[in-house]
PDB file of N, CA and C in Angstrom:
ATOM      1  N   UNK A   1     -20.250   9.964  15.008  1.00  0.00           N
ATOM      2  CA  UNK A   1     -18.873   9.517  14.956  1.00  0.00           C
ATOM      3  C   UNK A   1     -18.764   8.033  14.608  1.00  0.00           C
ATOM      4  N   UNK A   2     -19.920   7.426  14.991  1.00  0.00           N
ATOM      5  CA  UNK A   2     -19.966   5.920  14.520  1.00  0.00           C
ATOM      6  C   UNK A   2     -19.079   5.892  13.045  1.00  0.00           C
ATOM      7  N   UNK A   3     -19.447   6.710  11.818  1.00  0.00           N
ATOM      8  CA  UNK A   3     -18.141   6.199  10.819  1.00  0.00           C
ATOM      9  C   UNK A   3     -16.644   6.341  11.161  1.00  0.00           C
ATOM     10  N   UNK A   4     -16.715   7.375  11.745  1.00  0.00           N
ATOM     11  CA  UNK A   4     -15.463   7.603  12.231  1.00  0.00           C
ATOM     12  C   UNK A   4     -14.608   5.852  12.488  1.00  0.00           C
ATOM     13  N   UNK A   5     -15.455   5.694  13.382  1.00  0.00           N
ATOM     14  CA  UNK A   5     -14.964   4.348  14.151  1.00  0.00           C
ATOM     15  C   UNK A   5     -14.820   2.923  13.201  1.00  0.00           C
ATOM     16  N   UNK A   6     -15.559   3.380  11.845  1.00  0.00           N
ATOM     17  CA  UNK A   6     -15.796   2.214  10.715  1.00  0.00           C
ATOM     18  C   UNK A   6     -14.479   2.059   9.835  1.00  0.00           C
ATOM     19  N   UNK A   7     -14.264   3.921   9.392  1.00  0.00           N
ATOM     20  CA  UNK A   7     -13.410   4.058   8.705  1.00  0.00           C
ATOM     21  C   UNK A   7     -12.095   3.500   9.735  1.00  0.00           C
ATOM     22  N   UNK A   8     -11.889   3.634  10.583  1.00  0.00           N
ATOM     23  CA  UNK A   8     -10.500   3.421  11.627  1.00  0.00           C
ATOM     24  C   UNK A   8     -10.530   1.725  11.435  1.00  0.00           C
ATOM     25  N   UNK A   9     -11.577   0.764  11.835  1.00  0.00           N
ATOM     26  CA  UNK A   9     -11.694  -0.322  11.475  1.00  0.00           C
ATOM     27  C   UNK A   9     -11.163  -1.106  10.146  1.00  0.00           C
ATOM     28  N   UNK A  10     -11.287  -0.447   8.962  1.00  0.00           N
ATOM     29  CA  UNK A  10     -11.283  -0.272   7.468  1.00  0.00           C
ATOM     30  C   UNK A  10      -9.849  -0.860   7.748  1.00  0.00           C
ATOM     31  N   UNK A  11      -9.258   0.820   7.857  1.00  0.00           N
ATOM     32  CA  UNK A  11      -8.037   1.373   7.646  1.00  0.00           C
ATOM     33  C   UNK A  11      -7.017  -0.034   8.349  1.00  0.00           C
ATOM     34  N   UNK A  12      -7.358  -0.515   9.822  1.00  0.00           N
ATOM     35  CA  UNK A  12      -7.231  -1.685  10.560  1.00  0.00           C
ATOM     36  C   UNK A  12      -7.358  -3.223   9.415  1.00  0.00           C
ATOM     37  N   UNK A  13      -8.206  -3.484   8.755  1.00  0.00           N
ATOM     38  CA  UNK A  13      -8.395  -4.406   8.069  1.00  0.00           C
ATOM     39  C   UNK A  13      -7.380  -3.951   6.786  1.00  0.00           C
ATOM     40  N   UNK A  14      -7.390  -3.131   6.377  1.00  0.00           N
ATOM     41  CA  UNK A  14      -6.362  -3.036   5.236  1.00  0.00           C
ATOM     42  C   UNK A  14      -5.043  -3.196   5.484  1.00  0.00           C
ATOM     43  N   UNK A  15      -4.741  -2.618   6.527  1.00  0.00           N
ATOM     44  CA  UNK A  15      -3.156  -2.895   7.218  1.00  0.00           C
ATOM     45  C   UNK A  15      -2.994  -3.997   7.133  1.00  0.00           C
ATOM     46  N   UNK A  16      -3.795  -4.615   7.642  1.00  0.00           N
ATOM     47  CA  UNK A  16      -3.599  -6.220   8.208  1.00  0.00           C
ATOM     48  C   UNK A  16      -3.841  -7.005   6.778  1.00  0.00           C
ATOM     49  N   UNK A  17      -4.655  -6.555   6.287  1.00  0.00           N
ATOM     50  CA  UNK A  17      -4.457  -7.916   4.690  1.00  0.00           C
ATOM     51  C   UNK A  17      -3.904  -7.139   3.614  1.00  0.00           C
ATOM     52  N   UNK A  18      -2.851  -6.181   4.192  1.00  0.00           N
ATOM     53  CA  UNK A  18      -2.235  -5.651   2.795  1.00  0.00           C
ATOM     54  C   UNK A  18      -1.383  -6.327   1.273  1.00  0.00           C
ATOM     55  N   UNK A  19      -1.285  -7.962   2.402  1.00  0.00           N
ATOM     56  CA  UNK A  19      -0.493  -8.358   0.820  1.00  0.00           C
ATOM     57  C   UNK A  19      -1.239  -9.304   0.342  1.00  0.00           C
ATOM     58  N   UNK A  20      -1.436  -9.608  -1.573  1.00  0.00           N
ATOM     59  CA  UNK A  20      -2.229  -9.965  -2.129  1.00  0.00           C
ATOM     60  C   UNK A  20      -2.633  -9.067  -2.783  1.00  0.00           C
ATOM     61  N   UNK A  21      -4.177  -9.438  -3.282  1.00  0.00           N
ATOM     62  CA  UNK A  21      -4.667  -8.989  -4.398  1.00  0.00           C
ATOM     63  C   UNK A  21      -5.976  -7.895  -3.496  1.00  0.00           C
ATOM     64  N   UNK A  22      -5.457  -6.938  -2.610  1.00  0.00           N
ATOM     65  CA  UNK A  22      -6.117  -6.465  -1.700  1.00  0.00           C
ATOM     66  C   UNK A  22      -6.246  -4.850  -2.942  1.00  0.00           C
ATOM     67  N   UNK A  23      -7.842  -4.657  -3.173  1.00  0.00           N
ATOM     68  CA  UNK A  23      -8.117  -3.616  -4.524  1.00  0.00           C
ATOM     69  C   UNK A  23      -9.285  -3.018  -3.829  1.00  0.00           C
ATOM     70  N   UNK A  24      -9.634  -2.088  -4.686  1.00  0.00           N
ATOM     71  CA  UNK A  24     -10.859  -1.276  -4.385  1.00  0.00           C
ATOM     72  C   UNK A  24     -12.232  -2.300  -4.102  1.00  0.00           C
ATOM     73  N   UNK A  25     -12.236  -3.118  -5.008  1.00  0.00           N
ATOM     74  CA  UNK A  25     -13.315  -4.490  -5.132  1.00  0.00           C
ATOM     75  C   UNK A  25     -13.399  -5.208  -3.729  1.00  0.00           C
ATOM     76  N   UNK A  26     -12.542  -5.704  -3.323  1.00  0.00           N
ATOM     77  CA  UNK A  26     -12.009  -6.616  -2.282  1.00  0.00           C
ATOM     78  C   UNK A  26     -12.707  -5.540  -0.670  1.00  0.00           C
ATOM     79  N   UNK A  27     -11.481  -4.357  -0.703  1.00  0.00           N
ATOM     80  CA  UNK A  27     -12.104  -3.585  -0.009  1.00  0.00           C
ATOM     81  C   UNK A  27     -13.438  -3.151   0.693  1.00  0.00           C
ATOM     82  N   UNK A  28     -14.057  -2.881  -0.831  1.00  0.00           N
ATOM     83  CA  UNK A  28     -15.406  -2.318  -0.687  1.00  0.00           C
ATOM     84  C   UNK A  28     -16.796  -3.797  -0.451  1.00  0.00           C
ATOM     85  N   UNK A  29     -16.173  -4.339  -0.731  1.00  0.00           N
ATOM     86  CA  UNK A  29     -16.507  -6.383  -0.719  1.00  0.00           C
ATOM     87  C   UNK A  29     -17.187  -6.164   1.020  1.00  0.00           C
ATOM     88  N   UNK A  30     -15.633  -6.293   1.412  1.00  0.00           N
ATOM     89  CA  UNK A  30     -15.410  -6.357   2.879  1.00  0.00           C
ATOM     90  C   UNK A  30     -16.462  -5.196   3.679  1.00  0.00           C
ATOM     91  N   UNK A  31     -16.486  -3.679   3.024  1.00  0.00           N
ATOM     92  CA  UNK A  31     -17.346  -3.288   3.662  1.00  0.00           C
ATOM     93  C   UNK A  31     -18.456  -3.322   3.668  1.00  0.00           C
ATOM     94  N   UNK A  32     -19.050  -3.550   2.855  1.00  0.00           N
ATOM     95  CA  UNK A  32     -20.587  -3.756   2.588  1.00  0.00           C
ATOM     96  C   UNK A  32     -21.300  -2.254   2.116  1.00  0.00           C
ATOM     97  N   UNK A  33     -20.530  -1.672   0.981  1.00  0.00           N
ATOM     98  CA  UNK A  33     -20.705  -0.283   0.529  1.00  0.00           C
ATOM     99  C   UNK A  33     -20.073  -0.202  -0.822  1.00  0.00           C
ATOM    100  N   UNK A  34     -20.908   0.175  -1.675  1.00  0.00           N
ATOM    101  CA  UNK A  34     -20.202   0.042  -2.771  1.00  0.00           C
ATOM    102  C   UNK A  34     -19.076   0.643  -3.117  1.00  0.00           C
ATOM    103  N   UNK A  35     -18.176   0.584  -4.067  1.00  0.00           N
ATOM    104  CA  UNK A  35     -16.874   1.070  -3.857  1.00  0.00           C
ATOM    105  C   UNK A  35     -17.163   2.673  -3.968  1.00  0.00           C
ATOM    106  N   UNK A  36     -18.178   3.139  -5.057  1.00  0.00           N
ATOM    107  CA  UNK A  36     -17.935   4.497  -4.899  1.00  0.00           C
ATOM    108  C   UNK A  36     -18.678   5.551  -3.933  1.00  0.00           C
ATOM    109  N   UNK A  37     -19.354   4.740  -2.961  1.00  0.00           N
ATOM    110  CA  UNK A  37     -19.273   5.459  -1.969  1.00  0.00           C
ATOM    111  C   UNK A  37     -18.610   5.213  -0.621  1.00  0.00           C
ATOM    112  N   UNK A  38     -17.862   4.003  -1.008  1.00  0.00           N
ATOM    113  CA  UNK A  38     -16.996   3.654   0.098  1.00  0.00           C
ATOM    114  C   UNK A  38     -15.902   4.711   0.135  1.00  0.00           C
ATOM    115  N   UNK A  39     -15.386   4.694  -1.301  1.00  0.00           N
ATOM    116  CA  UNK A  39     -14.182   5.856  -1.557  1.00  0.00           C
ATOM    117  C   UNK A  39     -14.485   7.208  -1.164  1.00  0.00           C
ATOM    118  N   UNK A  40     -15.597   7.774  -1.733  1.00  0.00           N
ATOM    119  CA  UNK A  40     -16.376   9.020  -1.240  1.00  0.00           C
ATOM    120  C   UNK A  40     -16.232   9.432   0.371  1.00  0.00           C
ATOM    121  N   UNK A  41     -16.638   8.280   1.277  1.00  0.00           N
ATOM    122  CA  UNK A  41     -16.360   8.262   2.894  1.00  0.00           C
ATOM    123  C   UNK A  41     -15.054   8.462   3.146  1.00  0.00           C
ATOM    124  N   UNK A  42     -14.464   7.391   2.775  1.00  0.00           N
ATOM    125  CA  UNK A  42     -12.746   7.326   3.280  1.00  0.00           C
ATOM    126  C   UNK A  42     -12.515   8.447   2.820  1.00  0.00           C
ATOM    127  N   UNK A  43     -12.115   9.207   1.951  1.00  0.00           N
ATOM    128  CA  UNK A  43     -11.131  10.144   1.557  1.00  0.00           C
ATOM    129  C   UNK A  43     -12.203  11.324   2.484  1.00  0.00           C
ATOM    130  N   UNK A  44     -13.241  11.535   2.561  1.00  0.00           N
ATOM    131  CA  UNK A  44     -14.334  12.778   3.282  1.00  0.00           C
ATOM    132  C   UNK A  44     -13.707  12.406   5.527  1.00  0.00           C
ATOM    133  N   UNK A  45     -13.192  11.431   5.683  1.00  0.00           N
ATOM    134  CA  UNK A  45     -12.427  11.074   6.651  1.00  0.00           C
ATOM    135  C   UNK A  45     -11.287  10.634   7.045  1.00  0.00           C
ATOM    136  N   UNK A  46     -10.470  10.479   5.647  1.00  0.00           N
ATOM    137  CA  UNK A  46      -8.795  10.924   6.077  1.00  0.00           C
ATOM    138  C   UNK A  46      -8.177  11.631   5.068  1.00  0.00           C
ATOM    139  N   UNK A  47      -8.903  12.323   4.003  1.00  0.00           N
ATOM    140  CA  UNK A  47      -8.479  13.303   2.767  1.00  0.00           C
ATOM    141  C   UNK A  47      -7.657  12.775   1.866  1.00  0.00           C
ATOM    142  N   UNK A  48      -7.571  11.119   1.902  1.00  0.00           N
ATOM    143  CA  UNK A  48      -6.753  10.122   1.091  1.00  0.00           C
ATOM    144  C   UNK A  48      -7.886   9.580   0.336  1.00  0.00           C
ATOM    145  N   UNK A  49      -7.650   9.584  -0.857  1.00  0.00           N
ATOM    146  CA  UNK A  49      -8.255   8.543  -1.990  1.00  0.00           C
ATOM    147  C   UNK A  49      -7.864   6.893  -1.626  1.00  0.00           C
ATOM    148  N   UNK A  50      -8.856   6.553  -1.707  1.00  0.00           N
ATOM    149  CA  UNK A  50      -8.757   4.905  -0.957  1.00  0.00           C
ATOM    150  C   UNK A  50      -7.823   4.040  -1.502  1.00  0.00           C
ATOM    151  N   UNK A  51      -7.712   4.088  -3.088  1.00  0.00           N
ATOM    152  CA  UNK A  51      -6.756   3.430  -4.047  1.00  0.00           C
ATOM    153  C   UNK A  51      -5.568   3.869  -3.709  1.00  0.00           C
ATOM    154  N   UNK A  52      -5.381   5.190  -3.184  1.00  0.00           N
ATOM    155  CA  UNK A  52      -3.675   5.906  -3.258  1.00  0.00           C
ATOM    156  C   UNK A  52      -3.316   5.554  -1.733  1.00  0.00           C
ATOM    157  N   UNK A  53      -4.387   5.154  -1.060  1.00  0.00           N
ATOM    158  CA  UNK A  53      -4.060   4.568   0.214  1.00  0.00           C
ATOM    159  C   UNK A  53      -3.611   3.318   0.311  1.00  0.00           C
ATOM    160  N   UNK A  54      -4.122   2.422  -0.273  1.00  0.00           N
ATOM    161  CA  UNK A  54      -4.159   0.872  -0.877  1.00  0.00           C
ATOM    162  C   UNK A  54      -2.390   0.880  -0.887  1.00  0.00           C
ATOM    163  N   UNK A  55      -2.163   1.638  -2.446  1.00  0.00           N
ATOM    164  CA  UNK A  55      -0.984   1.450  -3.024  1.00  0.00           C
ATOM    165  C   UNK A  55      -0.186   1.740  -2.006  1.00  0.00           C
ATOM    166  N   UNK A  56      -0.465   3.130  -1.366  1.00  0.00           N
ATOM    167  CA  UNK A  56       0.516   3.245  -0.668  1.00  0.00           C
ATOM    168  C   UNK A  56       1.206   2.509   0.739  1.00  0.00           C
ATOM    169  N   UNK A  57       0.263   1.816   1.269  1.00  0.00           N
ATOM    170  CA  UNK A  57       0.247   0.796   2.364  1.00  0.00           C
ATOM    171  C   UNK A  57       1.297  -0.480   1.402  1.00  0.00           C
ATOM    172  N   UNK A  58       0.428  -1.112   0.230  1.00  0.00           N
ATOM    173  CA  UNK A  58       1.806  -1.841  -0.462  1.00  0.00           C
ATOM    174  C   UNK A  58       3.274  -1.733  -0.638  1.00  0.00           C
ATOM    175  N   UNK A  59       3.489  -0.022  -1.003  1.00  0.00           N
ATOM    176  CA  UNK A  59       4.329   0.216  -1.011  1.00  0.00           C
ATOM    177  C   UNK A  59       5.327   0.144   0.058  1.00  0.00           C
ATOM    178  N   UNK A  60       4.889   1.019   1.325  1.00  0.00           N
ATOM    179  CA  UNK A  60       5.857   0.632   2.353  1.00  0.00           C
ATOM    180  C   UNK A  60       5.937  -0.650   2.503  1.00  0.00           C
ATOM    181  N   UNK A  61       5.010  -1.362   2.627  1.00  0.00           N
ATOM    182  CA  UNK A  61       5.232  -2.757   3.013  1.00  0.00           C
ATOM    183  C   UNK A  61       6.436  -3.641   2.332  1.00  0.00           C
ATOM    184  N   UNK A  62       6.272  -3.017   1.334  1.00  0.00           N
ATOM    185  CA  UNK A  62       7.324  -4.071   0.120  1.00  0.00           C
ATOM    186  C   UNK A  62       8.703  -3.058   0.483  1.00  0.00           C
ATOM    187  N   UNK A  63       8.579  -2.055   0.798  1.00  0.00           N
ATOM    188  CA  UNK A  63      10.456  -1.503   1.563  1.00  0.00           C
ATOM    189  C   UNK A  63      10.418  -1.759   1.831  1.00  0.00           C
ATOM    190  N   UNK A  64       9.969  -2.123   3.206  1.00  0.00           N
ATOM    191  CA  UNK A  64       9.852  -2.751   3.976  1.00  0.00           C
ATOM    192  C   UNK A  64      10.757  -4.517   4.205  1.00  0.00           C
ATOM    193  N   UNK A  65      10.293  -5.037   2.986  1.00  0.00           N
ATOM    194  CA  UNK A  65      10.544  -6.479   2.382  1.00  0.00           C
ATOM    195  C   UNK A  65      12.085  -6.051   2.159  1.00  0.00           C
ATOM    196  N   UNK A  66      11.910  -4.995   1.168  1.00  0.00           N
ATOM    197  CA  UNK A  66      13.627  -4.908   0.367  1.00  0.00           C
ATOM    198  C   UNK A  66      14.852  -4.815   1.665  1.00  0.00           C
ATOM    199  N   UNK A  67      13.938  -3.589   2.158  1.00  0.00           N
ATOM    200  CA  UNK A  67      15.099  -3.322   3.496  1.00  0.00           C
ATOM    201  C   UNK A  67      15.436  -4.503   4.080  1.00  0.00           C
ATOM    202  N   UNK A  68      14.858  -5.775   4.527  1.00  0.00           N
ATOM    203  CA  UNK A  68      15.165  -6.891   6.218  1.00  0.00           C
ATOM    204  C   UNK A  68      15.332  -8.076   4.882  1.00  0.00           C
ATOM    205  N   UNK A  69      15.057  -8.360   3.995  1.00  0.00           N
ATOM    206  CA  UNK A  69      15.295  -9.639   3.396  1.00  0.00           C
ATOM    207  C   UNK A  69      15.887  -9.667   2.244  1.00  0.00           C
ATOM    208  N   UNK A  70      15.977 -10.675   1.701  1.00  0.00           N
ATOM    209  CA  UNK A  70      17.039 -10.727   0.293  1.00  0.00           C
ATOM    210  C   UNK A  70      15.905 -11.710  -0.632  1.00  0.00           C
ATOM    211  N   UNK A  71      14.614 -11.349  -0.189  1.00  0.00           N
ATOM    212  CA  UNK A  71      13.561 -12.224  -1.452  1.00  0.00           C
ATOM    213  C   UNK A  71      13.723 -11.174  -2.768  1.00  0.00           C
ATOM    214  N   UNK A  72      13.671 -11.573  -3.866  1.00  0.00           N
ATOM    215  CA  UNK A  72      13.797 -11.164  -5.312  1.00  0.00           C
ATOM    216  C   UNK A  72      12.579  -9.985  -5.064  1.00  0.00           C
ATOM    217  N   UNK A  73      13.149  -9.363  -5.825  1.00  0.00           N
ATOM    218  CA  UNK A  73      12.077  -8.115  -6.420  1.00  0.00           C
ATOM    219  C   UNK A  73      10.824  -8.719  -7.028  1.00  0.00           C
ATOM    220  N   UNK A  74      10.779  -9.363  -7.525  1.00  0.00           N
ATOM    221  CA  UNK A  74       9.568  -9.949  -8.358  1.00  0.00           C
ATOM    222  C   UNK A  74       8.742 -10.551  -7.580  1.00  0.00           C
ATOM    223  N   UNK A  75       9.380 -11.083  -6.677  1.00  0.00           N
ATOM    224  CA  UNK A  75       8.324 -12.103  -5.981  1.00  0.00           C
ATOM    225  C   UNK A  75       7.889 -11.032  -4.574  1.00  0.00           C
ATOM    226  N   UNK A  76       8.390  -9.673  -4.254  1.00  0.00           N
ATOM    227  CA  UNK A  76       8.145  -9.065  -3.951  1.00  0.00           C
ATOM    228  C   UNK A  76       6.607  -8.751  -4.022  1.00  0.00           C
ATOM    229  N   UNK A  77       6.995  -7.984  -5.254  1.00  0.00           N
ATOM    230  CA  UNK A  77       5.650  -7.160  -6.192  1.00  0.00           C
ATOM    231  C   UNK A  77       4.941  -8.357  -6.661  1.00  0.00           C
ATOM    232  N   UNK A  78       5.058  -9.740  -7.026  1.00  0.00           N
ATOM    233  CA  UNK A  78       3.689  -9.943  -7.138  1.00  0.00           C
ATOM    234  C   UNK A  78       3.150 -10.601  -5.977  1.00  0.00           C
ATOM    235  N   UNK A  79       3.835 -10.868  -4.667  1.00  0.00           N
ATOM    236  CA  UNK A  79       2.768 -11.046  -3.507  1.00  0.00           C
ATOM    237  C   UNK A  79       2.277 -10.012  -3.111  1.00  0.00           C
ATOM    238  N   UNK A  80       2.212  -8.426  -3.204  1.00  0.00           N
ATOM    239  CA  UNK A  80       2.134  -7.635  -3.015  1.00  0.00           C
ATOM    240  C   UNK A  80       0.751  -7.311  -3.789  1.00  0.00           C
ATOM    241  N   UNK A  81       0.572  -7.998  -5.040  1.00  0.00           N
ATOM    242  CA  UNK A  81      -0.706  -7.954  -5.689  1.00  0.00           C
ATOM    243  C   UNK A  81      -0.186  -7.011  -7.323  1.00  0.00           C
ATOM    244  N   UNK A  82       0.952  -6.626  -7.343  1.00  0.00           N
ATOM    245  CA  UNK A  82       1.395  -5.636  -8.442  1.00  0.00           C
ATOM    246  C   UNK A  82       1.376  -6.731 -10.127  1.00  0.00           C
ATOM    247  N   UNK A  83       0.709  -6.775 -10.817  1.00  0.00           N
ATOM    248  CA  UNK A  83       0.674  -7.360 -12.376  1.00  0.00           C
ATOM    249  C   UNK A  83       1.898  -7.379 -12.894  1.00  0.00           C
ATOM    250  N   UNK A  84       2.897  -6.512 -12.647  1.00  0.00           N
ATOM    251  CA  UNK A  84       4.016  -6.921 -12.907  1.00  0.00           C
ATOM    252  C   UNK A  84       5.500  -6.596 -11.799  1.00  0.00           C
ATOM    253  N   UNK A  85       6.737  -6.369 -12.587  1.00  0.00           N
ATOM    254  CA  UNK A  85       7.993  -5.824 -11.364  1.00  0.00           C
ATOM    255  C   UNK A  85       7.839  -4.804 -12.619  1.00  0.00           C
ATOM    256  N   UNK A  86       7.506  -4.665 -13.607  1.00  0.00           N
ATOM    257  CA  UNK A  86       7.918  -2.995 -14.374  1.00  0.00           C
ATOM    258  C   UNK A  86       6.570  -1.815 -13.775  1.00  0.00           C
ATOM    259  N   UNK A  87       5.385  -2.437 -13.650  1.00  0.00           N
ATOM    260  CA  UNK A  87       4.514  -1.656 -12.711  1.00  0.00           C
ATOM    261  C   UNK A  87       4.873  -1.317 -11.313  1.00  0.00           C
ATOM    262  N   UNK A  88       5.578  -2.880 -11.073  1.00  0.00           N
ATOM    263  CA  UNK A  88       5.813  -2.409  -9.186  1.00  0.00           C
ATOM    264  C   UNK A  88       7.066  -1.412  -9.317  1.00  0.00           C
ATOM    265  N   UNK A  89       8.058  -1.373 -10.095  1.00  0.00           N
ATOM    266  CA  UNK A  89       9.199  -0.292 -10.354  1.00  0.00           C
ATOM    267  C   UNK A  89       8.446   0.694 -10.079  1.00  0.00           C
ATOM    268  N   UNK A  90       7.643   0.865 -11.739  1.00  0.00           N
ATOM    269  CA  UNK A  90       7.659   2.284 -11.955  1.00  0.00           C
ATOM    270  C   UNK A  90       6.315   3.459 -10.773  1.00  0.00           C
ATOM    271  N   UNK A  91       5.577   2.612  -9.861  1.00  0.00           N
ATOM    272  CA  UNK A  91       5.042   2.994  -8.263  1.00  0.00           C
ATOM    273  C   UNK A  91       6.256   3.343  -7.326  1.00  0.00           C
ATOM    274  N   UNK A  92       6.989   1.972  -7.172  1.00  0.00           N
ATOM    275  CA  UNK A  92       7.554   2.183  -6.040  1.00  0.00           C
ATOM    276  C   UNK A  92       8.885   3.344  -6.463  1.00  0.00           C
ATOM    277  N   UNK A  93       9.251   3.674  -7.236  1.00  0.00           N
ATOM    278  CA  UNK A  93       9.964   4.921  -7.715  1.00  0.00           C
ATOM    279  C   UNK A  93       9.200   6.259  -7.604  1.00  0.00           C
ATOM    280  N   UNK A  94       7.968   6.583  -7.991  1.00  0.00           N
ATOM    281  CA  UNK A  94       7.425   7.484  -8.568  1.00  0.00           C
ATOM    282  C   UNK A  94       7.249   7.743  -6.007  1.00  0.00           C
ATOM    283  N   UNK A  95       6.814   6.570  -5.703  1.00  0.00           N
ATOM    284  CA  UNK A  95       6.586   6.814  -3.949  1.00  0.00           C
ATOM    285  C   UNK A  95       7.871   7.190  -3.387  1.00  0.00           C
ATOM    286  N   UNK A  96       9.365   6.830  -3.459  1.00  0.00           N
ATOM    287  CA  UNK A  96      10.292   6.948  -2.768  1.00  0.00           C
ATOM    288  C   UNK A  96      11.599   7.476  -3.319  1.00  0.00           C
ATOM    289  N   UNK A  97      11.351   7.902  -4.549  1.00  0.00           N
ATOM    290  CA  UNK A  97      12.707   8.162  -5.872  1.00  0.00           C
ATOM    291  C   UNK A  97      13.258   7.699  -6.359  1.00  0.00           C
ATOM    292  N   UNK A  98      13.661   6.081  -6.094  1.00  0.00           N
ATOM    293  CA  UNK A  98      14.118   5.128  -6.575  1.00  0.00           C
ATOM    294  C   UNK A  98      13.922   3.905  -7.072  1.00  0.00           C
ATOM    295  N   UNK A  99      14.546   3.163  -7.709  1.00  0.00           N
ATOM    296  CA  UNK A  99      14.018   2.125  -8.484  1.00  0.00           C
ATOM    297  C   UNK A  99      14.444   1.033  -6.588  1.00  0.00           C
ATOM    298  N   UNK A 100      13.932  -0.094  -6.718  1.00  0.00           N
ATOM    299  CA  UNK A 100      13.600  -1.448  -5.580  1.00  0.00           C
ATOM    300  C   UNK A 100      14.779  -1.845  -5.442  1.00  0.00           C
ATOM    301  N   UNK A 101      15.303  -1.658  -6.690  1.00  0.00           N
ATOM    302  CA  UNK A 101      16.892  -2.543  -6.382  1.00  0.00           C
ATOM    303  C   UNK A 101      17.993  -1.328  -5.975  1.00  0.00           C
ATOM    304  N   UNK A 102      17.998  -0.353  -6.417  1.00  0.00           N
ATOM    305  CA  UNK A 102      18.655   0.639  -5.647  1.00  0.00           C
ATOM    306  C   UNK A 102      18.151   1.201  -4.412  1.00  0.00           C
ATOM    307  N   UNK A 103      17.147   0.747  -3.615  1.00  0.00           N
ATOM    308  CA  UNK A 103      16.493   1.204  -2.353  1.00  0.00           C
ATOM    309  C   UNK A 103      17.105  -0.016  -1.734  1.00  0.00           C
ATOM    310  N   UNK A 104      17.128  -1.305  -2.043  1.00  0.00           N
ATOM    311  CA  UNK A 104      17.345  -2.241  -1.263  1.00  0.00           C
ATOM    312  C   UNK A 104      19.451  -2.531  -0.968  1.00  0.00           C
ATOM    313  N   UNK A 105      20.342  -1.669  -2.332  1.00  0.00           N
ATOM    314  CA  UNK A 105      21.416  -1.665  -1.808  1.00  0.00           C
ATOM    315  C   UNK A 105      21.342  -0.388  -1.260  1.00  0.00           C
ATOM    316  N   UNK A 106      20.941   0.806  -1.482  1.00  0.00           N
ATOM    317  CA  UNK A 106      21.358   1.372  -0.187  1.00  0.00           C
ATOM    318  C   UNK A 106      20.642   1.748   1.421  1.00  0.00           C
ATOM    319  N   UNK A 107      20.434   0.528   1.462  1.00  0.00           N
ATOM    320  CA  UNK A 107      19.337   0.814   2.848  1.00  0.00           C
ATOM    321  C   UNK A 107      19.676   1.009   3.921  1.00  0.00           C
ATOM    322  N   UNK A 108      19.047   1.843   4.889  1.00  0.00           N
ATOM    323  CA  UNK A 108      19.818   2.386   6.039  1.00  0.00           C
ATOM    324  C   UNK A 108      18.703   3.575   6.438  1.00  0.00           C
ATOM    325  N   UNK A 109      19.167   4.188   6.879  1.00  0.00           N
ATOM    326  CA  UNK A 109      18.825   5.534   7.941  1.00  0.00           C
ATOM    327  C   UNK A 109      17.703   6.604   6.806  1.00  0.00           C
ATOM    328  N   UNK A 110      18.426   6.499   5.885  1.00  0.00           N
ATOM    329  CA  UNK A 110      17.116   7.438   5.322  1.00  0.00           C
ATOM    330  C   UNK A 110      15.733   6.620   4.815  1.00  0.00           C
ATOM    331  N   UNK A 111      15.382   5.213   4.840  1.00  0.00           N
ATOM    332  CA  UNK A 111      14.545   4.778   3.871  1.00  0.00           C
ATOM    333  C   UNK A 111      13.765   5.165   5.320  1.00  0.00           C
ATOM    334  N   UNK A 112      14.147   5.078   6.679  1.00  0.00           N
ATOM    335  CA  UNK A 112      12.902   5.173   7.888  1.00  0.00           C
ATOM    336  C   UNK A 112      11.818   6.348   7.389  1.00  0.00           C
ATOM    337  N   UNK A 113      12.686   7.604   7.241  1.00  0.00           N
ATOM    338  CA  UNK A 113      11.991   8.957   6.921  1.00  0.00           C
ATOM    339  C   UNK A 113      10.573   8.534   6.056  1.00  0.00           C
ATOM    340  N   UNK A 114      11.450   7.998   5.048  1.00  0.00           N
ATOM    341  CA  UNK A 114      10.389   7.764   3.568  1.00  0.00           C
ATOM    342  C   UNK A 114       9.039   6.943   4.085  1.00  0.00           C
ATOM    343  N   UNK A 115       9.532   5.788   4.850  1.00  0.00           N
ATOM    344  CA  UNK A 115       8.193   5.185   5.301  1.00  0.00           C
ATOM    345  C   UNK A 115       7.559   5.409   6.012  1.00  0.00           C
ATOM    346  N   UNK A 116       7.726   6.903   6.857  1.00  0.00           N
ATOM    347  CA  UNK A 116       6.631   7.565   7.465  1.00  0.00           C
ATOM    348  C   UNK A 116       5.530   8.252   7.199  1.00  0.00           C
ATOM    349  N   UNK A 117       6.266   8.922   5.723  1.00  0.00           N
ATOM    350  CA  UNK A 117       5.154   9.781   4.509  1.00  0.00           C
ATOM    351  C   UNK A 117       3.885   9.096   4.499  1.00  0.00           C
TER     352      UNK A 117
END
């Protein structure tokens, strides 16, 4: 079970430095395993691909942002680590149905649901 307890650690360190330029590289850096068998572990112990975990931890995080503050979309997505706001769009749409700027005027009671997925 010792990985068990590595991967939970991981998962702990990624939460916590989710914003930035936090990637498969960085990740696998931190663990001391190369990325493709770092990825191989993680997903063989939470059935998530490590990258779709990554993104997806960004993602809430940045609703997150839209929902409680009024910082620009852009400066959103690129502290977030996203290369652009037409990449961070077309993620954070494809994760929650909507484009950033229509999640952030209508925010309320349903975006909670979404950031539980």
């Amino acid at each position: 079970m010792r990985s068990d307890a590595f991967i939970h650690d991981l998962i702990d360190w990624i939460d916590n430095n989710i914003e930035g330029r936090l990637n498969l590289d960085t990740v696998s850096e931190r663990a001391g395993y190369s990325k493709w068998h770092l990825q191989r572990m993680f997903k063989e112990h939470t059935g998530y691909p490590l990258g779709e975990y990554i993104r997806s931890q960004k993602l809430k995080k940045s609703a997150d942002r839209l929902t409680t503050s009024n910082e620009p979309i852009l400066n959103v997505a690129i502290s977030l680590g996203f290369d652009s706001q037409q990449s961070f769009n077309r993620s954070f749409k494809r994760q929650f149905g909507q484009a950033p700027g229509a999640w952030r005027r209508s925010a309320g009671q349903q975006h909670d649901k979404s950031l539980q997925r």
